[in-house]
Protein backbone atom coordinates (compact mmCIF):
# COMPACT_ATOMS: atom_id res chain seq x y z
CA UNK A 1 0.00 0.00 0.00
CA UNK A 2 1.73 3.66 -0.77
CA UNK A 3 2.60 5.41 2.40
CA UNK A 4 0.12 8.06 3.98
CA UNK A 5 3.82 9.72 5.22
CA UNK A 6 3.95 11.58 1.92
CA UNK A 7 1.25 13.70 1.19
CA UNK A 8 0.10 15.65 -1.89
CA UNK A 9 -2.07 18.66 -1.23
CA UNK A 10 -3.80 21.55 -3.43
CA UNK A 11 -3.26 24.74 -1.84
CA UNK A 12 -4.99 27.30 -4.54
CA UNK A 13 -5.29 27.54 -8.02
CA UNK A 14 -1.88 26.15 -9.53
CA UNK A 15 -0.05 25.65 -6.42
CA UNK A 16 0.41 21.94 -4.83
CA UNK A 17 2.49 21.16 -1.91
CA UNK A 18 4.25 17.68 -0.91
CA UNK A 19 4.59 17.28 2.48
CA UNK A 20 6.77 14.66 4.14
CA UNK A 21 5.03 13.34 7.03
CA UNK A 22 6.72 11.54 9.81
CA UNK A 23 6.85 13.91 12.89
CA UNK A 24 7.89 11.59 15.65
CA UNK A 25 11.08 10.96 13.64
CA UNK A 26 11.54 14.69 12.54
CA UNK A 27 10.07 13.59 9.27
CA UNK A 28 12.64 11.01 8.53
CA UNK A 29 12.10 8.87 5.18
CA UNK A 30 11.77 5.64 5.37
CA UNK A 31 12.20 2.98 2.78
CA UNK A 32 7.95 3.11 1.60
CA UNK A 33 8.71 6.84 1.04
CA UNK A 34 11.49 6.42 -0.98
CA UNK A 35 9.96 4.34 -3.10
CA UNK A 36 6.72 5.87 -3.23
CA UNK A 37 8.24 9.77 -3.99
CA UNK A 38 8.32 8.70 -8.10
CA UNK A 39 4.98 8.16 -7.80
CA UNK A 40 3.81 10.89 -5.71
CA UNK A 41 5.28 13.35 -8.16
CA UNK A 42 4.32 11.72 -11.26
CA UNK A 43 0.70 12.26 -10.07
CA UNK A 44 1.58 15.35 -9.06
CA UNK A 45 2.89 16.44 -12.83
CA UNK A 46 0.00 15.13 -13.85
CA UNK A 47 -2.34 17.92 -12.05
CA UNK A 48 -3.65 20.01 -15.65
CA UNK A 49 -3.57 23.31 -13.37
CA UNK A 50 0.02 22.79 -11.67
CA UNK A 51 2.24 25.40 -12.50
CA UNK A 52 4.56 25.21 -8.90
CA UNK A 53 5.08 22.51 -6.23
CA UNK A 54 6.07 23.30 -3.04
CA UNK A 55 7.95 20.90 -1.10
CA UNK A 56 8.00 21.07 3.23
CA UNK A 57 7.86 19.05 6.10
CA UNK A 58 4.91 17.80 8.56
CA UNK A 59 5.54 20.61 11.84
CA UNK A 60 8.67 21.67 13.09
CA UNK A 61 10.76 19.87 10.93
CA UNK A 62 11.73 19.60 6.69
CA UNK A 63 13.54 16.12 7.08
CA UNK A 64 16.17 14.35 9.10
CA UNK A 65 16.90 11.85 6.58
CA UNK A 66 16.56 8.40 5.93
CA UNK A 67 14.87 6.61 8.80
CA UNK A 68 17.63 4.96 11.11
CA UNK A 69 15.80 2.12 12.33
CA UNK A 70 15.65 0.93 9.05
CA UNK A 71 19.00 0.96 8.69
CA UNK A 72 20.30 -3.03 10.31
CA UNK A 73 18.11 -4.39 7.70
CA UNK A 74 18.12 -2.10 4.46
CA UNK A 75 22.10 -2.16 4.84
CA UNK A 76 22.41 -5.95 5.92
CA UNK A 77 23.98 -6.77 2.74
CA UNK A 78 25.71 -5.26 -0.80
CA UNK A 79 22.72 -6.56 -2.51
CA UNK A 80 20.45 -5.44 0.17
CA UNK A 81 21.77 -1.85 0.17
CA UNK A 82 22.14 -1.34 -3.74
CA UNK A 83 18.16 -1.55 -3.74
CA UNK A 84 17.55 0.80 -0.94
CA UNK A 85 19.85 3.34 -2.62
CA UNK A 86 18.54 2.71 -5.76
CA UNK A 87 15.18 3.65 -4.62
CA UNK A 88 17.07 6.87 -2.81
CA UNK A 89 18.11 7.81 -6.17
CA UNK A 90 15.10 7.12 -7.79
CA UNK A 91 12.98 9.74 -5.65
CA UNK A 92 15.51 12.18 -5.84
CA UNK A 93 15.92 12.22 -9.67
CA UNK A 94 11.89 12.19 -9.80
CA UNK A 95 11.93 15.63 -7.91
CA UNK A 96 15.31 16.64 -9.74
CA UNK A 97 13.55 16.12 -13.07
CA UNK A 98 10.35 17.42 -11.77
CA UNK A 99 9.21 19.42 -14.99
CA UNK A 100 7.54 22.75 -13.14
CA UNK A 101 9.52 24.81 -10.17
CA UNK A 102 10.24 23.13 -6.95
CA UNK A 103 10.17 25.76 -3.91
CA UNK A 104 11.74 23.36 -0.58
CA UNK A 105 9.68 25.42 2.62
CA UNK A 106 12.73 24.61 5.31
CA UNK A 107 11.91 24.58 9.06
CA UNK A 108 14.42 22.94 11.45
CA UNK A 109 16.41 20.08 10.37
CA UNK A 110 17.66 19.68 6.89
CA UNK A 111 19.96 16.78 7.18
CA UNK A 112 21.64 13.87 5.34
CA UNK A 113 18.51 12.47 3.07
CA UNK A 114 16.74 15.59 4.05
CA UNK A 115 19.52 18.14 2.55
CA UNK A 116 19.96 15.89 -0.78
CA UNK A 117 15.22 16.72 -1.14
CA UNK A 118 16.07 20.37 -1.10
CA UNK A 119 19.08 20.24 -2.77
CA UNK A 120 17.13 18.36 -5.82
CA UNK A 121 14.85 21.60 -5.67
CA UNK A 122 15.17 24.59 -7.56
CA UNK A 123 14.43 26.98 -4.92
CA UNK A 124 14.94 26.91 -1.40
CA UNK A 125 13.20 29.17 1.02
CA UNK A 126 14.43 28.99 5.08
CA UNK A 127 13.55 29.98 8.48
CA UNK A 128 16.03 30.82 11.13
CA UNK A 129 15.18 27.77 13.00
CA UNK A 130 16.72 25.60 9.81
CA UNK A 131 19.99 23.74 10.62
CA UNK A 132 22.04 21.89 7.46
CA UNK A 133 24.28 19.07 7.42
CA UNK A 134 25.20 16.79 5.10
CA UNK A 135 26.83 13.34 7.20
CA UNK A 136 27.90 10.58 5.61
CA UNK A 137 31.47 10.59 6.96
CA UNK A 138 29.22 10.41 10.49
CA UNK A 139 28.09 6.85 9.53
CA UNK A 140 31.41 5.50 7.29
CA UNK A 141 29.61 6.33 4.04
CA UNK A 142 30.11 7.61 0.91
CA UNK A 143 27.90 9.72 -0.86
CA UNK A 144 26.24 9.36 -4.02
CA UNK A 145 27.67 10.57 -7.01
CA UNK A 146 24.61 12.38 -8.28
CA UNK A 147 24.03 13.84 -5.26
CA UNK A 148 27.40 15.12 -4.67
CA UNK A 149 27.00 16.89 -7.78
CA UNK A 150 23.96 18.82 -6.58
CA UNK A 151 25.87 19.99 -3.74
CA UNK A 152 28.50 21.11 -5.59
CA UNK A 153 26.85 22.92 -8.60
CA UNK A 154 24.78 24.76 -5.33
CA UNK A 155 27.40 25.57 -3.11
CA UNK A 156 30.86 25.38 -5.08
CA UNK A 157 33.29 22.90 -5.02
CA UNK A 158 35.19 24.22 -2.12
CA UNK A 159 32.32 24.22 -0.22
CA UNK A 160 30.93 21.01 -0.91
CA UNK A 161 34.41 19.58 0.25
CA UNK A 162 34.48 21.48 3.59
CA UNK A 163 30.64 20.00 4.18
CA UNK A 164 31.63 16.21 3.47
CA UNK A 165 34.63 16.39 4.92
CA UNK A 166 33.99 17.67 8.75
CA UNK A 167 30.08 16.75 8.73
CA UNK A 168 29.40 20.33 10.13
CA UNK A 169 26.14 21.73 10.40
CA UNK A 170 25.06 25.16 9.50
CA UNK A 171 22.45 27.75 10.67
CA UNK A 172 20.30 29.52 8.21
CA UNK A 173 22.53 32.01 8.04
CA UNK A 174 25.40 30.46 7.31
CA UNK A 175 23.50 28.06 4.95
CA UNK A 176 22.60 31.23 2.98
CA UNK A 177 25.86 32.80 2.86
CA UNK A 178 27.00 30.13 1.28
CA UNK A 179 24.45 29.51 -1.37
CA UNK A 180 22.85 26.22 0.08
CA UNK A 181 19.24 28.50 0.73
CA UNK A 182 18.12 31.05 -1.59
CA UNK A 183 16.03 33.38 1.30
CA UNK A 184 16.47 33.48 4.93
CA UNK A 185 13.54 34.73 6.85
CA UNK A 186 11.79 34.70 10.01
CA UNK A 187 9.90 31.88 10.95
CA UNK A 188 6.60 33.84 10.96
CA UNK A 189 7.44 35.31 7.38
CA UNK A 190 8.15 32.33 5.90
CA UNK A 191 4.76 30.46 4.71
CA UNK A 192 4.03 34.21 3.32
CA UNK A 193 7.15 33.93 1.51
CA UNK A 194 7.05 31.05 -0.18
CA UNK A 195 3.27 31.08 -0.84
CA UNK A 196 4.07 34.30 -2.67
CA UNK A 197 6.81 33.11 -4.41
CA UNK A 198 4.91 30.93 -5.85
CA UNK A 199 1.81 32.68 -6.50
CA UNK A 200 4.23 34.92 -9.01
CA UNK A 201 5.24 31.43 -10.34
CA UNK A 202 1.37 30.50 -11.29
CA UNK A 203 1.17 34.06 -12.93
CA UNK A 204 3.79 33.50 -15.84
CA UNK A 205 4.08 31.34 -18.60
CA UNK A 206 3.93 27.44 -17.69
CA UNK A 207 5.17 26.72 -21.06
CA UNK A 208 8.51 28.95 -20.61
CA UNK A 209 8.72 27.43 -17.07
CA UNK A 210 8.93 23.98 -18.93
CA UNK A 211 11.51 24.27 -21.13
CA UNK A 212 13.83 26.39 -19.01
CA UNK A 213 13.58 23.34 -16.53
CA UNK A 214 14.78 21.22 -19.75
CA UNK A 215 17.53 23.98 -20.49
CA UNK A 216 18.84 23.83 -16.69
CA UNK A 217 18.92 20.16 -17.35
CA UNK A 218 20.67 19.87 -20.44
CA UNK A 219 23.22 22.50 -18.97
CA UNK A 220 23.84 20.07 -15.60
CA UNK A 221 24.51 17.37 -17.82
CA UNK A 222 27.51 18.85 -19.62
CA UNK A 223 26.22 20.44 -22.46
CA UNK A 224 27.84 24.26 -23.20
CA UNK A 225 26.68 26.47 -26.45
CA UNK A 226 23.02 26.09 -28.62
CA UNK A 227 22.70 22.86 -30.10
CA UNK A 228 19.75 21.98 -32.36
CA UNK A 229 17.31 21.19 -29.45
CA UNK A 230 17.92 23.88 -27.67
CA UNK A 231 17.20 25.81 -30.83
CA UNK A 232 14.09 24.62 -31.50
CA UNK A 233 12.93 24.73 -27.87
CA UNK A 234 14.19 28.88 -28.14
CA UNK A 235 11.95 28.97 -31.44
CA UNK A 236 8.85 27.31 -30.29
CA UNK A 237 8.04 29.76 -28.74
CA UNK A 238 7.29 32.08 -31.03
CA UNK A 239 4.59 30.50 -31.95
CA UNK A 240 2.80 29.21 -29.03
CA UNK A 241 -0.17 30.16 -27.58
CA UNK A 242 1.95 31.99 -24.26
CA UNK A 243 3.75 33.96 -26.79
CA UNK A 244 0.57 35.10 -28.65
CA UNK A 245 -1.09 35.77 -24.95
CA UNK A 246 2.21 37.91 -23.84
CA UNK A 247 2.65 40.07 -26.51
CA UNK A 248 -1.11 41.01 -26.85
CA UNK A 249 -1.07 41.52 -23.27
CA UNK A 250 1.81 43.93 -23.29
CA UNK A 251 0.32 45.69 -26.23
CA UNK A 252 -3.14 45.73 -24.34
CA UNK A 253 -1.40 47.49 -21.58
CA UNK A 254 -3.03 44.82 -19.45
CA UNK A 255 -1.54 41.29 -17.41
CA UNK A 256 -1.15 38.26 -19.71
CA UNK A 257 -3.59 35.32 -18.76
CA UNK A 258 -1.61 32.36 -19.59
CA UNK A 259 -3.06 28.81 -18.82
């Protein structure tokens, strides 16, 4: 059965929000989330009026991390462990790939598991209470590939090595000083925040939204100058609906209502 600890919500026209929900552990994922997070967002992608997703925890917490208790029997064996990661890596790619912007809502802890969710967001929005760390060295791991590449395209190289290496955690403020959050607000300000960040979100152009996420993408992956996709992605719009919407708007002297 999927997990009720992940939960997709409508908040108001073009605006969902996932919400991981395990509270007694500080929102820690277990193994049924992991798995269960491709799905969650494919239904979510699949909402006609989406046009932003935001992404928080259940209470005082975004997410510890992968659940601990779990741990003597997910990790029991090479084999055993290969498929737990593999369905790590699976819900963080889903929300990585995630074709509309991600805004990560960060209360309190943001660790291990729980920094790799927002760093697999495009936007991350945090409260003063927010603490950071990233802590495989504290358990004798090594971490993912894919995921130390998010860290380092958001933070820099020199400061993804000084976050492996000593296990440190960071404020909010520190976390924002060094790229890892976007905004730093006050706890009371930050629902507001967000909500409004994403309200701007649902008044733009879903289409450009889209392919910029596919541009992003295609940059991440190695690829520097145009190349013929890109191209055609850049020309399509010309003659799209949005486009047609946007410049009749502007000539209107009026705001563009895009779908």
């Amino acid at each position: 059965m999927p997990t009720q600890n992940l939960q997709l919500n409508p908040i108001e026209p073009g605006i969902y929000e996932l919400v991981i929900s395990q509270p007694s552990k500080r929102n820690a994922l277990n193994a049924q989330m992991w798995s269960d997070l491709p799905v969650i967002l494919k239904n979510a992608q699949q909402k006609p009026d989406i046009k932003a997703l935001i992404i928080r925890g259940d209470g005082e917490h975004f997410a510890s991390g992968a659940d601990i208790s779990e741990f003597e029997t997910l990790y029991a064996s090479r084999e055993s462990s290969r498929k737990i990661s593999e369905y790590i890596s699976a819900g963080f790619a889903a929300l990585a790939d995630f074709p509309l912007p991600t805004i990560a809502m960060i209360r309190g802890a943001c660790v291990g598991g729980g920094c790799g969710v927002a760093l697999c967001c495009d936007i991350r929005f945090a409260d003063n209470t927010a603490k950071f760390a990233v802590t495989p060295a504290k358990l004798g791991l090594v971490y993912p590939f894919a995921d130390l590449q998010r860290l380092i395209e958001t933070v820099g190289i020199s400061n993804a090595k000084d976050l492996i290496f000593s296990a440190r955690a960071l404020n909010a403020k520190k976390a924002e000083k060094m790229g890892l959050v976007n905004k730093r607000l006050k706890p009371d300000d930050l629902h507001k925040c967000v909500l409004d960040y994403a309200r701007q979100i649902t008044t733009l152009s879903k289409q450009s939204a889209r392919i910029h996420k596919k541009m992003f993408a295609a940059y991440q992956q190695g690829q520097f100058g145009e190349n013929a996709q890109t191209m055609d992605w850049f020309l399509d719009g010309f003659v799209s609906d949005d486009f047609k919407e946007g410049y009749r708007a502007f000539l209107e002297k009026r705001k563009p209502q895009f779908k």
